[in-house]
Protein backbone atom coordinates (compact mmCIF):
# COMPACT_ATOMS: atom_id res chain seq x y z
CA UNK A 1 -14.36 29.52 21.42
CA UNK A 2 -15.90 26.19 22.70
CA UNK A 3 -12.25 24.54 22.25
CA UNK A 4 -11.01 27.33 24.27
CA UNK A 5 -13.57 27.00 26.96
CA UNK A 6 -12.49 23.56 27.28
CA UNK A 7 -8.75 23.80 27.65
CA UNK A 8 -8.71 26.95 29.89
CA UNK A 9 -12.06 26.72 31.78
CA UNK A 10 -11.99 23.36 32.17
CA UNK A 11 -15.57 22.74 30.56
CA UNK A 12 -16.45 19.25 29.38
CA UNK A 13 -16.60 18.79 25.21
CA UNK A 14 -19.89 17.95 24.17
CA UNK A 15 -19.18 16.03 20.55
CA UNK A 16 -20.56 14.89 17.11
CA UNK A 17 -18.64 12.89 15.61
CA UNK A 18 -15.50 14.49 15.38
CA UNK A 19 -17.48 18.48 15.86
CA UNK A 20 -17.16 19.77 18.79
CA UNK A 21 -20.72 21.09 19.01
CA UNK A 22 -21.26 22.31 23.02
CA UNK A 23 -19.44 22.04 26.28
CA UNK A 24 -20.95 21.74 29.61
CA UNK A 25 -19.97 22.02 33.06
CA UNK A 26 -21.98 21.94 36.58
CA UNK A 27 -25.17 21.75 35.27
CA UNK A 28 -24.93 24.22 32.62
CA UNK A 29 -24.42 24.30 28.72
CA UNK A 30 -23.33 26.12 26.15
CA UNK A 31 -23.92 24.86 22.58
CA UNK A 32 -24.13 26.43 19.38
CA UNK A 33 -27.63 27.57 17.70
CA UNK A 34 -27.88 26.69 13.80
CA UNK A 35 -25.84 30.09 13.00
CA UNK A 36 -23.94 30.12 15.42
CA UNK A 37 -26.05 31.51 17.91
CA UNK A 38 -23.91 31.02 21.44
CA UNK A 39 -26.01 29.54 23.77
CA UNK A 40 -25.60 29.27 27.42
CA UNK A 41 -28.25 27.04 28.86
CA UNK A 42 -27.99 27.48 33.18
CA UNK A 43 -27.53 25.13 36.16
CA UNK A 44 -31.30 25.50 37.81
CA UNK A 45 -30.99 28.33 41.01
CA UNK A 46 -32.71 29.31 43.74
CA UNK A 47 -32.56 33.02 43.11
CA UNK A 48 -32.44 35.55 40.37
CA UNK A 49 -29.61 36.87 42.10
CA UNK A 50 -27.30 33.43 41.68
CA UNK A 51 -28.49 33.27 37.64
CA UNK A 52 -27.22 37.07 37.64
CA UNK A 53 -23.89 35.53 38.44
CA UNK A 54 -23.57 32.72 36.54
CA UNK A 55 -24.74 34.60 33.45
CA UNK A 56 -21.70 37.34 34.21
CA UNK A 57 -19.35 34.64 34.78
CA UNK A 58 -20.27 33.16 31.12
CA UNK A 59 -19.56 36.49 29.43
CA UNK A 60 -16.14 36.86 31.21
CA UNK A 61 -15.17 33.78 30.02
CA UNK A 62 -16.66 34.32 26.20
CA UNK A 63 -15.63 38.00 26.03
CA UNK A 64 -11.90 36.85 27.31
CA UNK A 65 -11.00 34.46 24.72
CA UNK A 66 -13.19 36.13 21.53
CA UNK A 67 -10.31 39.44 22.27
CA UNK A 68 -7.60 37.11 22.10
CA UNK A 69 -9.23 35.73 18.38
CA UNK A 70 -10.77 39.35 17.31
CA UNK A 71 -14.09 38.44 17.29
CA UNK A 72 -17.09 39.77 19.41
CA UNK A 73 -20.71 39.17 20.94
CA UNK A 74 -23.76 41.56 20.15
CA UNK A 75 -26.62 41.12 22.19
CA UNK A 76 -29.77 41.62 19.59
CA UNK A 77 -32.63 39.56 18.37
CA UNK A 78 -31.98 39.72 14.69
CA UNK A 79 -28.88 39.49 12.65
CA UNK A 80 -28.37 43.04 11.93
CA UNK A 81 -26.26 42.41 8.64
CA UNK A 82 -25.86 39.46 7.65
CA UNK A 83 -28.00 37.10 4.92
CA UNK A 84 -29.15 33.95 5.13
CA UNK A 85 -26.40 32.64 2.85
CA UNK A 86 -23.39 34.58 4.49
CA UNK A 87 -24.50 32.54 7.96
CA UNK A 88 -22.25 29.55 8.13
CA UNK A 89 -24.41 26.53 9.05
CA UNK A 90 -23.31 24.81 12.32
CA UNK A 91 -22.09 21.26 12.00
CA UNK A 92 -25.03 19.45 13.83
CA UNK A 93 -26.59 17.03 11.55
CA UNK A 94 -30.29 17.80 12.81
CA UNK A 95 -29.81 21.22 11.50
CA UNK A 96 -29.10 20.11 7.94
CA UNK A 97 -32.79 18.29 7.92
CA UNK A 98 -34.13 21.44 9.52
CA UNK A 99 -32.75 23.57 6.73
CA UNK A 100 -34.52 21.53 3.79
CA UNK A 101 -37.35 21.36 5.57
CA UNK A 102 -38.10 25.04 7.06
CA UNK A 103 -39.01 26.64 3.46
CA UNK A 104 -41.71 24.03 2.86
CA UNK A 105 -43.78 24.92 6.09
CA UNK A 106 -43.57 28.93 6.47
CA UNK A 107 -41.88 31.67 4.65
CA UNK A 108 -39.28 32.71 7.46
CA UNK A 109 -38.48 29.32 9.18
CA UNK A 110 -34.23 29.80 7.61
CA UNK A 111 -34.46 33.65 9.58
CA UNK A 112 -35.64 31.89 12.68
CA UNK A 113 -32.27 29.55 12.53
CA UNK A 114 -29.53 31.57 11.32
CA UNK A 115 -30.79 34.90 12.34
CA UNK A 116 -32.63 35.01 15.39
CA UNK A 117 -32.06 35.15 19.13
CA UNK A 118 -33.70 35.01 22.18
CA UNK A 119 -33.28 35.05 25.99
CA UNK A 120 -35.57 32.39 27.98
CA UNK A 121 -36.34 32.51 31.10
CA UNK A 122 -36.92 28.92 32.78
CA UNK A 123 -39.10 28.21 36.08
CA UNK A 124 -39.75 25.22 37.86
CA UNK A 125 -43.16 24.04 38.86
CA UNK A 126 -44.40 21.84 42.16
CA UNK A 127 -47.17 20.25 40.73
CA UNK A 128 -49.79 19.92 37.67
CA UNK A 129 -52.17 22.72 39.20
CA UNK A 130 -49.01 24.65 39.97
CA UNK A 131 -47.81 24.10 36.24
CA UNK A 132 -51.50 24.73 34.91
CA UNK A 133 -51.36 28.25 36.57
CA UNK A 134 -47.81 29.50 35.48
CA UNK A 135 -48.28 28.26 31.86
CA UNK A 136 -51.35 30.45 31.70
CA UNK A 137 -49.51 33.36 33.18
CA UNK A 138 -46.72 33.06 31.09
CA UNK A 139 -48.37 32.77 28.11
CA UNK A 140 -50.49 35.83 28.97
CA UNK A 141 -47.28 38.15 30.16
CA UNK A 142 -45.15 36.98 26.93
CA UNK A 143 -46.36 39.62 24.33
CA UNK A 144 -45.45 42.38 27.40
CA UNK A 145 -42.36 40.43 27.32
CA UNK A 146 -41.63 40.17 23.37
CA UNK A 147 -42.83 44.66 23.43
CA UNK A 148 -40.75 45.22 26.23
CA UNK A 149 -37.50 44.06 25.49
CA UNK A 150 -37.74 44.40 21.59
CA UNK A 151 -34.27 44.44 20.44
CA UNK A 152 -34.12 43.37 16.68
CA UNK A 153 -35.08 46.33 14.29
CA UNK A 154 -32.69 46.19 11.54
CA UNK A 155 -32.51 43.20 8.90
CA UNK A 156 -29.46 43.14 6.25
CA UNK A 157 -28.17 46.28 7.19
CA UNK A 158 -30.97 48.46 7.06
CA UNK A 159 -34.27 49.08 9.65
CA UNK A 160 -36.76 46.73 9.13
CA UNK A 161 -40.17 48.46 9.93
CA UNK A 162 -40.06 46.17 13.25
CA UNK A 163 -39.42 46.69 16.76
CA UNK A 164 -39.00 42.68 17.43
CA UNK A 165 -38.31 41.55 13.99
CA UNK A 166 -37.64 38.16 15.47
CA UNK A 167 -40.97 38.34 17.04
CA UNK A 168 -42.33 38.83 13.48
CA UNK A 169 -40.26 35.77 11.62
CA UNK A 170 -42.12 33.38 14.25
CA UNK A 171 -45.55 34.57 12.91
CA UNK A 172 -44.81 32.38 9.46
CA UNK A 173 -41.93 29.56 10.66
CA UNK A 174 -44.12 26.74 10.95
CA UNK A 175 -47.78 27.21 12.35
CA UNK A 176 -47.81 23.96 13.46
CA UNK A 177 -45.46 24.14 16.18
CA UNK A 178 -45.38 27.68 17.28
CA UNK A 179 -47.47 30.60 18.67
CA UNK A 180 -49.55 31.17 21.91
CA UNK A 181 -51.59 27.51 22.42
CA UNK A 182 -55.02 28.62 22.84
CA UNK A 183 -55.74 25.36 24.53
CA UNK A 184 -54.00 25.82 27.57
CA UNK A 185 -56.55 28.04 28.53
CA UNK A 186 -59.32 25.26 28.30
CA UNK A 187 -61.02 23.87 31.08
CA UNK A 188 -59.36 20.58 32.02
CA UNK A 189 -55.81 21.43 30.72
CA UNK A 190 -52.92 19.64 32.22
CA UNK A 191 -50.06 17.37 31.66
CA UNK A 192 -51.78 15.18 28.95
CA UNK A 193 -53.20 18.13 26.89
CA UNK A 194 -49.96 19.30 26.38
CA UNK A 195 -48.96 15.76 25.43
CA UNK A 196 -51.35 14.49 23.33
CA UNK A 197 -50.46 18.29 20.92
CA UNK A 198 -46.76 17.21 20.88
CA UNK A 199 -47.55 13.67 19.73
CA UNK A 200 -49.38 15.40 16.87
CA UNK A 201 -46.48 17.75 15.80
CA UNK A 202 -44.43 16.75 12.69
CA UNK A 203 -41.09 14.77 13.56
CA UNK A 204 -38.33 15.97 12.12
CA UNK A 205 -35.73 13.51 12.98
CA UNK A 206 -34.79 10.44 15.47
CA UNK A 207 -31.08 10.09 16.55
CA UNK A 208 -29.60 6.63 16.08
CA UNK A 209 -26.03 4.85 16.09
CA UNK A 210 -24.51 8.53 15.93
CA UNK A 211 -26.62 9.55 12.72
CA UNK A 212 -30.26 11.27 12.25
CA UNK A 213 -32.58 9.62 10.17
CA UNK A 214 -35.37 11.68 8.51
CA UNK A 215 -38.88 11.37 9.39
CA UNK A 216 -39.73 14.48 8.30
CA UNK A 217 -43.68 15.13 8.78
CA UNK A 218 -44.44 12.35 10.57
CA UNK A 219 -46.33 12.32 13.42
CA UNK A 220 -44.27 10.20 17.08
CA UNK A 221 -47.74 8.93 17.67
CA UNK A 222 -47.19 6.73 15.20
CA UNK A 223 -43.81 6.25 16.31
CA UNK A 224 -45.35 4.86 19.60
CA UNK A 225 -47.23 3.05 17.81
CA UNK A 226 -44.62 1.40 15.41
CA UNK A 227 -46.06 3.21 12.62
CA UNK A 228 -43.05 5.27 11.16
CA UNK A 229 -42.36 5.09 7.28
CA UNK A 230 -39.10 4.06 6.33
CA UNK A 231 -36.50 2.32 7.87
CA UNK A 232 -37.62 2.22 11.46
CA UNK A 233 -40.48 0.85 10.31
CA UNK A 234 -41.71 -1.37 13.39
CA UNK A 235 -39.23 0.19 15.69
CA UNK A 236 -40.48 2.18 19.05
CA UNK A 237 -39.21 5.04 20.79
CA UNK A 238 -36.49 5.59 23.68
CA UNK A 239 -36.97 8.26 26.58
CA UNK A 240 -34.51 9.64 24.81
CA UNK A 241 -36.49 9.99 21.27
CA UNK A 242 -39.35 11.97 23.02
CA UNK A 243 -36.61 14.23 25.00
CA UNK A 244 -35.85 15.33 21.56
CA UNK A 245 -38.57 15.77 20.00
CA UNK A 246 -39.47 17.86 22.94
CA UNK A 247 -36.75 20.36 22.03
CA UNK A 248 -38.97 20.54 18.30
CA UNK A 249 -41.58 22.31 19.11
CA UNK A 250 -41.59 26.13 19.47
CA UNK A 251 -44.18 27.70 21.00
CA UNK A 252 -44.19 31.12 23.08
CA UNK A 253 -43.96 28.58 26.37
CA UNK A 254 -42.43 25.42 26.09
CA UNK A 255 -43.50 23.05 28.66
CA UNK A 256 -40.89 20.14 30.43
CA UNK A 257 -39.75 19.15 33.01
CA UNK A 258 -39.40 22.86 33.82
CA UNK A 259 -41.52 26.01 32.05
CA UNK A 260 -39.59 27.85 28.84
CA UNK A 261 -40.67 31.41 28.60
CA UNK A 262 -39.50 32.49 24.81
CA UNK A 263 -40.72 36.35 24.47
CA UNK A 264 -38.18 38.14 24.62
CA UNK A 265 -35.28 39.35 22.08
CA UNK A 266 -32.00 39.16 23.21
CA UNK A 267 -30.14 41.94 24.41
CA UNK A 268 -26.89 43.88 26.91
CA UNK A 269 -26.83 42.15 30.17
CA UNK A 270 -27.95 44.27 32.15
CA UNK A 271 -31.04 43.87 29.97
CA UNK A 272 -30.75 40.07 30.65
CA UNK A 273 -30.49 40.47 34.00
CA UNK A 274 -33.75 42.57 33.99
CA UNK A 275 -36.00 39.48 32.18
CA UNK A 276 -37.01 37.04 34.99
């Protein structure tokens, strides 16, 4: 599919070695989730209408080349069928630390990767007191979110007992960083709250020389701090190391450089459509 994307839509190869792992073009991504989860990340828009578009542009392209190979896309939240161990793992080298380490933290952190999916809706923000308000918001609107668009009731062929079973498997992935962030709601919260809580949250990884090293539960204040065990012992972060450790933490809103609403289960486009 991503090979495909490349030779006939003209979409640039994002690699790993010698994996092809994502492609991107104009802004936009698409890259492959740990079980192979298709991903389209957007080019930022100015209207609802223009994401509409690109979003039904994506699933010509997808939907044309998966006929040609006999494969096809269902939009839901939760694997319907499949185990655990009959999900191929995708060959990105953070995933295989993720792996060892999601059963030692929370009882359904291996659903989350191989068995989940979600739709996100992104907004930009103008300013801290402009950020301050929508992260409130959104965290407030995302269980109306997660109940209506619940999309995920079966689990390995059968139903689960769940409406959102995805929204369930969060509940015990890894407490310390998921869920709802009380403390935005504190007098005083801004861009530094929200920074000194990721500084806190267990590494799992840093990217060097085309490899990921394990750091596995430690902490990238001491990484600023030239703390880390091991062999970067002494070394400091990159822009780059905190841009990734950004993409680590998992709660119901993900704060950057733009706001990452999470809530909702996948679903049928017109359903994604619907979201934002």
């Amino acid at each position: 599919l991503l090979e495909s994307l490349r030779d006939r839509f003209n979409w640039e190869p994002i690699m790993e070695g010698e994996n092809i792992i994502g492609v991107k073009q104009n802004g936009q991504s698409v890259t492959l989730e740990p079980g192979g989860q298709f991903e389209l990340s957007g080019a930022p828009t100015e209207s609802i209408h223009e994401t509409c578009a690109e979003v039904n542009s994506h699933l010509y392209q997808v939907k044309s080349i998966a006929e040609e190979i006999g494969v096809g896309f269902l939009g839901m939240g939760f694997q319907p069928k499949w185990s655990v161990e009959e999900t191929p793992v995708m060959p990105k080298g953070r995933y295989k630390i993720m792996k060892a380490y999601m059963p030692t933290v929370g009882s359904m952190g291996l659903d989350m990767m191989f068995r989940t999916c979600t739709v996100q809706v992104n907004l930009d923000y103008e300013s801290e007191e402009d950020m301050v308000e929508k992260m409130r918001i959104s965290l407030a609107l995302q269980p109306i979110a997660t109940a209506l668009f619940a999309n995920s009731p079966f689990k390995d062929g059968k139903p689960s007992g769940y409406k959102s079973l995805r929204a369930h498997v969060w509940t015990d992935t890894d407490n310390a960083r998921t869920g709802d962030l009380p403390f935005v709601f504190d007098e005083g919260f801004g861009f530094s709250s929200y920074v000194d809580w990721v500084l806190d949250v267990p590494m799992y990884f840093v990217y060097r020389e085309g490899r990921y090293i394990n750091v596995l539960g430690q902490s990238f204040r001491s990484f600023m701090k030239g703390e880390l065990e091991g062999e970067l012992n002494g070394e400091y972060p990159t822009l780059d190391d905190w841009e990734a450790h950004l993409t680590t933490v998992f709660p119901e809103v993900r704060l950057k450089r733009f706001i990452e609403m999470r809530g909702a289960d996948s679903g049928p486009f017109k359903r994604i459509c619907a979201l934002p």
